[in-house]
N, C-alpha and C. Protein backbone atom coordinates (compact mmCIF):
# COMPACT_ATOMS: atom_id res chain seq x y z
N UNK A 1 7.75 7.30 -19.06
CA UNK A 1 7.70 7.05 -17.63
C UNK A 1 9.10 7.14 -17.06
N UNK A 2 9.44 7.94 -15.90
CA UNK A 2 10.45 7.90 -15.69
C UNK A 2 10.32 6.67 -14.23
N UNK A 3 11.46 5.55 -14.90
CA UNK A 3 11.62 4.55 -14.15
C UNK A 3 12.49 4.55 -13.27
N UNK A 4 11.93 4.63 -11.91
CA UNK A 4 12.65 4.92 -10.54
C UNK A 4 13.19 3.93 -9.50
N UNK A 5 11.99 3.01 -9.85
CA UNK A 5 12.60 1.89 -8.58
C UNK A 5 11.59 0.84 -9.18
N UNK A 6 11.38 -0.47 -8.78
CA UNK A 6 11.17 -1.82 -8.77
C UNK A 6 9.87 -2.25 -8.44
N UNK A 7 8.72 -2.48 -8.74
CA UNK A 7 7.69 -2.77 -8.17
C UNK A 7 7.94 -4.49 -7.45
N UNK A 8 7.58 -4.66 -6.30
CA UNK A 8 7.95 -5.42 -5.23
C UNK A 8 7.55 -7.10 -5.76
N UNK A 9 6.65 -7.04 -6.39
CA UNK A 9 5.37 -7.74 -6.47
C UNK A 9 5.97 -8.45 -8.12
N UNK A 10 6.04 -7.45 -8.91
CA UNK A 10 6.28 -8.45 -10.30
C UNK A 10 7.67 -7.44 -10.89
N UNK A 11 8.26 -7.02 -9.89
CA UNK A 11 9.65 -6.99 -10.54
C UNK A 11 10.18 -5.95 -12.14
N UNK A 12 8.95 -5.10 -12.05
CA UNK A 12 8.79 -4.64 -13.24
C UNK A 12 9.05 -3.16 -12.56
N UNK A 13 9.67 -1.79 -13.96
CA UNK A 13 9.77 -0.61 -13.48
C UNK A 13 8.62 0.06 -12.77
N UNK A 14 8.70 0.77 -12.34
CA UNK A 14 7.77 1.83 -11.68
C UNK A 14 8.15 3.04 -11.61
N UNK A 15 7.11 3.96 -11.70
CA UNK A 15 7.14 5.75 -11.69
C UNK A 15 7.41 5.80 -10.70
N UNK A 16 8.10 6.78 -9.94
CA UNK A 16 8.79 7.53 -8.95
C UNK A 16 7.41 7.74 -7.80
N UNK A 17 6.33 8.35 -8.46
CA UNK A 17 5.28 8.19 -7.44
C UNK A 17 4.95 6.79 -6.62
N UNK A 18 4.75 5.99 -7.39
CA UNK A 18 4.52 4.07 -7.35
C UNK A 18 5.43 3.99 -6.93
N UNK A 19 6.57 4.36 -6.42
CA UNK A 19 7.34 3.88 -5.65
C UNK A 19 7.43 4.48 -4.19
N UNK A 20 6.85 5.74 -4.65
CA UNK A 20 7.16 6.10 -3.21
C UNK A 20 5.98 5.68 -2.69
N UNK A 21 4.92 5.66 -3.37
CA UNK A 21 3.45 4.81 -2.55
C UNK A 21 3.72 3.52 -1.89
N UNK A 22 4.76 2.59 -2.93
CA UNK A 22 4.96 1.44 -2.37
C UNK A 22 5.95 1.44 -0.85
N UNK A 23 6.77 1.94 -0.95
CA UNK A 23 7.78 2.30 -0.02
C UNK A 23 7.00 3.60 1.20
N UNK A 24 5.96 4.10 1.00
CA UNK A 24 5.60 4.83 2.42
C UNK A 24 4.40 3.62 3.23
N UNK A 25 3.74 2.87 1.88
CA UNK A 25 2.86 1.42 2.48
C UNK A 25 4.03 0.27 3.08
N UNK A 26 4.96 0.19 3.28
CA UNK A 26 6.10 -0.50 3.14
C UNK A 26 6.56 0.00 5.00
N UNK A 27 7.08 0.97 4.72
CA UNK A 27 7.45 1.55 6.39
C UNK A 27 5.72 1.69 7.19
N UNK A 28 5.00 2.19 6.78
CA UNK A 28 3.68 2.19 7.90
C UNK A 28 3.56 0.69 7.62
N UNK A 29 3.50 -0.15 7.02
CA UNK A 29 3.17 -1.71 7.66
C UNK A 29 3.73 -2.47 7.74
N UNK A 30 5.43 -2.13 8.77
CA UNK A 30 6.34 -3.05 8.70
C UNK A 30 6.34 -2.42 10.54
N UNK A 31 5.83 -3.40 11.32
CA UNK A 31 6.06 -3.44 12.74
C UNK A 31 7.27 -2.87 13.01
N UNK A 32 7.96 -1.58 13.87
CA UNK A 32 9.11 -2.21 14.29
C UNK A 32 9.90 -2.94 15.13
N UNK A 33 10.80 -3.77 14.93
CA UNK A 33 11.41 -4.78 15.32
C UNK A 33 11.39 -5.86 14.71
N UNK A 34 10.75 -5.53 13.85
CA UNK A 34 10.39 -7.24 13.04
C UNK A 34 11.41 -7.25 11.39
N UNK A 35 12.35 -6.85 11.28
CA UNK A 35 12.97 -6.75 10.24
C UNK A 35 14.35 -6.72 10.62
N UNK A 36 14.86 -8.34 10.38
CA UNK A 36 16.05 -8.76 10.81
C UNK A 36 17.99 -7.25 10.37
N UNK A 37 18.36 -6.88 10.93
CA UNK A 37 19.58 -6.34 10.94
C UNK A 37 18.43 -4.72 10.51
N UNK A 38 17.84 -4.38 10.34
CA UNK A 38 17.43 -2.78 10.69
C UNK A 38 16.20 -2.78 11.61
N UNK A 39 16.46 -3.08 13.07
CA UNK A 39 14.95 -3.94 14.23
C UNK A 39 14.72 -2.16 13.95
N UNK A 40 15.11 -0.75 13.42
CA UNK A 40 14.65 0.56 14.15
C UNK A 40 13.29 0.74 13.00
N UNK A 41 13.23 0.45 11.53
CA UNK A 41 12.93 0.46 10.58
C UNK A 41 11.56 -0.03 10.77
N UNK A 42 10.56 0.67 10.23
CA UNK A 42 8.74 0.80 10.27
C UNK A 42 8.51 1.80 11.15
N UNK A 43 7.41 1.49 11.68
CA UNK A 43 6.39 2.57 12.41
C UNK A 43 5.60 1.62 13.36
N UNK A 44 5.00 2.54 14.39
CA UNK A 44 4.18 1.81 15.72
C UNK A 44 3.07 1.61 14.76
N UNK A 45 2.52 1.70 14.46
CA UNK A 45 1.27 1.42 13.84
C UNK A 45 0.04 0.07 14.53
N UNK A 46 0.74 -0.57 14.17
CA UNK A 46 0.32 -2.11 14.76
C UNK A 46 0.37 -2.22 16.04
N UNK A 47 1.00 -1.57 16.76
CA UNK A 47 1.11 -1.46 18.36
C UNK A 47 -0.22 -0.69 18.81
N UNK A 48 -0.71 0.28 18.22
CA UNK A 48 -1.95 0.85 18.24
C UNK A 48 -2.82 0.86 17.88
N UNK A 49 -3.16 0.05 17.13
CA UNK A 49 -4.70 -0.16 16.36
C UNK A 49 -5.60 -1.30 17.14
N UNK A 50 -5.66 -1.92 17.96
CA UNK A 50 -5.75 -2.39 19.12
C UNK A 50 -6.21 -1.62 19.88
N UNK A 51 -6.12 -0.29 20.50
CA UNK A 51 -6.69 0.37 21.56
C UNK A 51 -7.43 0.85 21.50
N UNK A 52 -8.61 0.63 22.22
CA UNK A 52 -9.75 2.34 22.25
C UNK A 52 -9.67 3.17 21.23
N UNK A 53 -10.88 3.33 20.74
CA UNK A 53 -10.70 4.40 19.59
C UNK A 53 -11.47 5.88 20.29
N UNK A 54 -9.86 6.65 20.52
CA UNK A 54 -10.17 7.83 21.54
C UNK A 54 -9.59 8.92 20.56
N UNK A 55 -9.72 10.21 20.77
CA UNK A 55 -9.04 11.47 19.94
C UNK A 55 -7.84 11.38 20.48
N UNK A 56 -7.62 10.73 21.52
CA UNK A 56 -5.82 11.16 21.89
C UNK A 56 -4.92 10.03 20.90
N UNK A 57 -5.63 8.48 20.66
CA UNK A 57 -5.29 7.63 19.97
C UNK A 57 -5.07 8.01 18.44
N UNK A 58 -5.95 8.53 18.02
CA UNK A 58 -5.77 9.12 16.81
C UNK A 58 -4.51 10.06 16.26
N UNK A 59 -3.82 10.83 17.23
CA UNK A 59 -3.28 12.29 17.56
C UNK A 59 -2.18 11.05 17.56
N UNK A 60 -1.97 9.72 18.24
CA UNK A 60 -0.78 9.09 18.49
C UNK A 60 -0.65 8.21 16.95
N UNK A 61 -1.77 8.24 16.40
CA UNK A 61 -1.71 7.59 14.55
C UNK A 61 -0.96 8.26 14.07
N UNK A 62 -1.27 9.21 13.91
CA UNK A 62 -0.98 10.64 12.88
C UNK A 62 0.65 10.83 13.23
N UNK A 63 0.83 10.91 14.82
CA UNK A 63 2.62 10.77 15.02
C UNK A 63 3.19 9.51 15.14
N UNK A 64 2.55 8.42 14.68
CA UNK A 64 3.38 7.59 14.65
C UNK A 64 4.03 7.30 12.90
N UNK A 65 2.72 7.68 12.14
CA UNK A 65 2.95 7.79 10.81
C UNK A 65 4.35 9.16 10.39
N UNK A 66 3.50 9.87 11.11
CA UNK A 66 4.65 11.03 10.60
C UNK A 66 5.86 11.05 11.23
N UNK A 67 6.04 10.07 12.07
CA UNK A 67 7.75 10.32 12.54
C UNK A 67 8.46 9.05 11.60
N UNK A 68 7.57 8.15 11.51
CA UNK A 68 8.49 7.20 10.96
C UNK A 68 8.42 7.45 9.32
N UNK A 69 7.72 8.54 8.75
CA UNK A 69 7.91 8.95 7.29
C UNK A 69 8.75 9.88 7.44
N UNK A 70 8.97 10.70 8.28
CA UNK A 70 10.17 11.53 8.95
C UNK A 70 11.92 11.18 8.61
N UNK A 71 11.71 9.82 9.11
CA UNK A 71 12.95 9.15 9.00
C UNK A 71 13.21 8.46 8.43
N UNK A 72 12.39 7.66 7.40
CA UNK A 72 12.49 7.03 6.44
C UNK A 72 12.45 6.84 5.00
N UNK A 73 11.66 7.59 5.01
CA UNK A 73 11.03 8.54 3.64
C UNK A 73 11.78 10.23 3.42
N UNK A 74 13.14 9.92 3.03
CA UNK A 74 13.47 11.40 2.98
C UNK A 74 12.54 12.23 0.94
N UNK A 75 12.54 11.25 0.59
CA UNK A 75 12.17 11.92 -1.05
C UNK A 75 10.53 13.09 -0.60
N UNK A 76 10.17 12.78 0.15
CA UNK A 76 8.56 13.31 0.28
C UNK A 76 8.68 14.54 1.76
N UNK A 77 7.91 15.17 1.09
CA UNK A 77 7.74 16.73 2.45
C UNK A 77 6.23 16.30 3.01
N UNK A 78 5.48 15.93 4.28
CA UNK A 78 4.58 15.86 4.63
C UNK A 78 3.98 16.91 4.72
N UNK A 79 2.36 17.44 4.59
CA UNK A 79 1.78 18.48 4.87
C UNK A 79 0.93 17.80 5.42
N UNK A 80 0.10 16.71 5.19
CA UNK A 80 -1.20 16.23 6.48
C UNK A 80 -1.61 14.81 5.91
N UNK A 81 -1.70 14.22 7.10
CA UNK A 81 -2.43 13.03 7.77
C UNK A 81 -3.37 12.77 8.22
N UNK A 82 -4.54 12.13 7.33
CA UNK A 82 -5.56 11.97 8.47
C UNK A 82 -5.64 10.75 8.38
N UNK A 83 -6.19 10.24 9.73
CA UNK A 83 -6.89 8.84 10.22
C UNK A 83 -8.30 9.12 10.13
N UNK A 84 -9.19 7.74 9.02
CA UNK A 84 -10.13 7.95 9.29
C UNK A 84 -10.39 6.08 10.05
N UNK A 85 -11.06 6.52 11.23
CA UNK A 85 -11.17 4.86 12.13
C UNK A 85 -12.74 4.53 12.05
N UNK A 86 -12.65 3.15 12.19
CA UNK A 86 -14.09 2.46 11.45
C UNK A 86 -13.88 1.24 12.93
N UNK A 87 -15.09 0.62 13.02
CA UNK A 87 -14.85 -0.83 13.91
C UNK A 87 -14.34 -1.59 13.47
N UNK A 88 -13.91 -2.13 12.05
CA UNK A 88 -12.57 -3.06 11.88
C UNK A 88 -11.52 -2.60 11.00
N UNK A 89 -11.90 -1.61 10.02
CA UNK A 89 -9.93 -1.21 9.78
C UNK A 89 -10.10 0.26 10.13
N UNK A 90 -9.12 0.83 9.68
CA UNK A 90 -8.59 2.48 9.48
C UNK A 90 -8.02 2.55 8.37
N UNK A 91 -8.67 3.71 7.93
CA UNK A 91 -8.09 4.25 6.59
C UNK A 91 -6.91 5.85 7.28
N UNK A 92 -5.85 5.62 6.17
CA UNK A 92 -4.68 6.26 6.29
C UNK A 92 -4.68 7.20 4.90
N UNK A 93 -4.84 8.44 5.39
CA UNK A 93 -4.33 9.58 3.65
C UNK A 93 -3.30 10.55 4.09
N UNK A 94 -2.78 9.87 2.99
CA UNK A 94 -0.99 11.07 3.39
C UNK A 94 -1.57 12.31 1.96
N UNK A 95 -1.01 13.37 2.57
CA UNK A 95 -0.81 14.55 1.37
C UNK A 95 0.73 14.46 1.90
N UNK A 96 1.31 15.09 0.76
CA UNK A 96 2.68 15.60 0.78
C UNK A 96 2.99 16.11 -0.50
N UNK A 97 4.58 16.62 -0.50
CA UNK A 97 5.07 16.96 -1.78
C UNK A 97 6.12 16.56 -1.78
N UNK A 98 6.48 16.20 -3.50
CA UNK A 98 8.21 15.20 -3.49
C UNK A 98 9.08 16.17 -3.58
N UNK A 99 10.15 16.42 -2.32
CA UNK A 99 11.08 17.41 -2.59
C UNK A 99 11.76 17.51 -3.99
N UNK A 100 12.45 16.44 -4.66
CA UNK A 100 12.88 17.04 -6.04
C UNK A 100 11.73 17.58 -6.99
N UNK A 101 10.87 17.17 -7.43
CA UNK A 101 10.11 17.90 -8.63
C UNK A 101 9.20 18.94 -7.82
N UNK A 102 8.66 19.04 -7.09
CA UNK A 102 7.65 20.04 -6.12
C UNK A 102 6.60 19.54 -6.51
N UNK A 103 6.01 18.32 -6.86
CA UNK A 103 4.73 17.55 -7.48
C UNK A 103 3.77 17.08 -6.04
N UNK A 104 2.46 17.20 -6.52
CA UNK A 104 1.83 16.96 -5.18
C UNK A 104 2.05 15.31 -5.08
N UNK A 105 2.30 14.74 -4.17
CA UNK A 105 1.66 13.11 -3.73
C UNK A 105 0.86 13.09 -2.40
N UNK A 106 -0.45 12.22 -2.85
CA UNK A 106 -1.34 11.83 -1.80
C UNK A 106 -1.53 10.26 -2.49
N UNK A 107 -1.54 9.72 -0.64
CA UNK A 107 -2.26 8.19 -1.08
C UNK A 107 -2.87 8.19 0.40
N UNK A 108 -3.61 7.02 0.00
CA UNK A 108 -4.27 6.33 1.24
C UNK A 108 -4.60 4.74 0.76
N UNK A 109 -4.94 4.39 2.06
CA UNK A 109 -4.66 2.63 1.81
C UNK A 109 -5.08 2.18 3.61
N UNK A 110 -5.94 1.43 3.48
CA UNK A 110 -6.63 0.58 4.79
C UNK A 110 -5.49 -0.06 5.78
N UNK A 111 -5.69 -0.28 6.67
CA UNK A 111 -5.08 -0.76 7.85
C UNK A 111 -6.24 -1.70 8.81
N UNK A 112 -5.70 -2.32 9.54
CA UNK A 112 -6.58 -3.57 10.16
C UNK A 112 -5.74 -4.20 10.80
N UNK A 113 -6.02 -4.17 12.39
CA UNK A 113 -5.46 -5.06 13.58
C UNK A 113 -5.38 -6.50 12.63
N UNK A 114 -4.20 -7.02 13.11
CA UNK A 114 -4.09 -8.27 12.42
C UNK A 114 -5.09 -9.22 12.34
C-alpha cells in the first residue's frame, strides 16, 4: 500500500485514493467560513441544499462542487459530477482522474440539509 496521508478518524496510514476520498468529503462538507484562519476553504454546498429542488439548483451543485475541488483538490482532474436529489438527502458522484498516476477515481457519499 502506498501510504499517503493519515486517516482522520483512527490516525492510521491510508492509500492515496482514501485520502483523496477523505479530503474531497472534507472540502464539499466544510461550509465556507466556518474554519477558523482559512474562512475561503470548503464549498457552498450547505448554502444550497435548502432550496427548491429546480434544474437550475442542481447546475449550481455541480458548480459549487467543482469550483471548490478546483481549488482545493489540486492531486485530482475532474471529468463529471452528478447530483442525484431525493426529499431528504442528495447523493454526490465525482469521476475524475489523479493527475500523477493517470488512475481513474470515483466516489460518492450522501449529503443532507443539516
Amino acid at each position: 500500500m502506498n501510504a499517503l496521508g493519515m486517516n482522520r478518524q483512527t490516525g492510521r496510514f491510508i492509500s492515496e485514493n482514501a485520502h483523496i476520498a477523505q479530503s474531497v468529503q472534507d472540502i464539499l462538507l466544510t461550509p465556507v467560513g466556518s474554519r477558523v484562519m482559512r474562512r475561503d476553504y470548503g464549498s457552498l454546498l450547505f448554502s444550497l441544499l435548502d432550496k427548491p429542488q429546480t434544474p437550475a439548483l442542481t447546475l449550481q451543485l455541480m458548480a459549487a462542487c467543482f469550483s471548490a475541488l478546483l481549488r482545493f483538490e489540486p492531486r485530482i482532474r475532474l471529468e463529471k459530477i452528478n447530483i442525484d436529489q431525493h426529499a431528504e438527502t442528495s447523493q454526490i458522484a465525482i469521476v475524475a482522474q489523479i493527475i500523477d498516476s493517470g488512475a481513474a477515481f470515483s466516489f460518492h457519499f450522501p449529503v443532507s440539509p443539516r
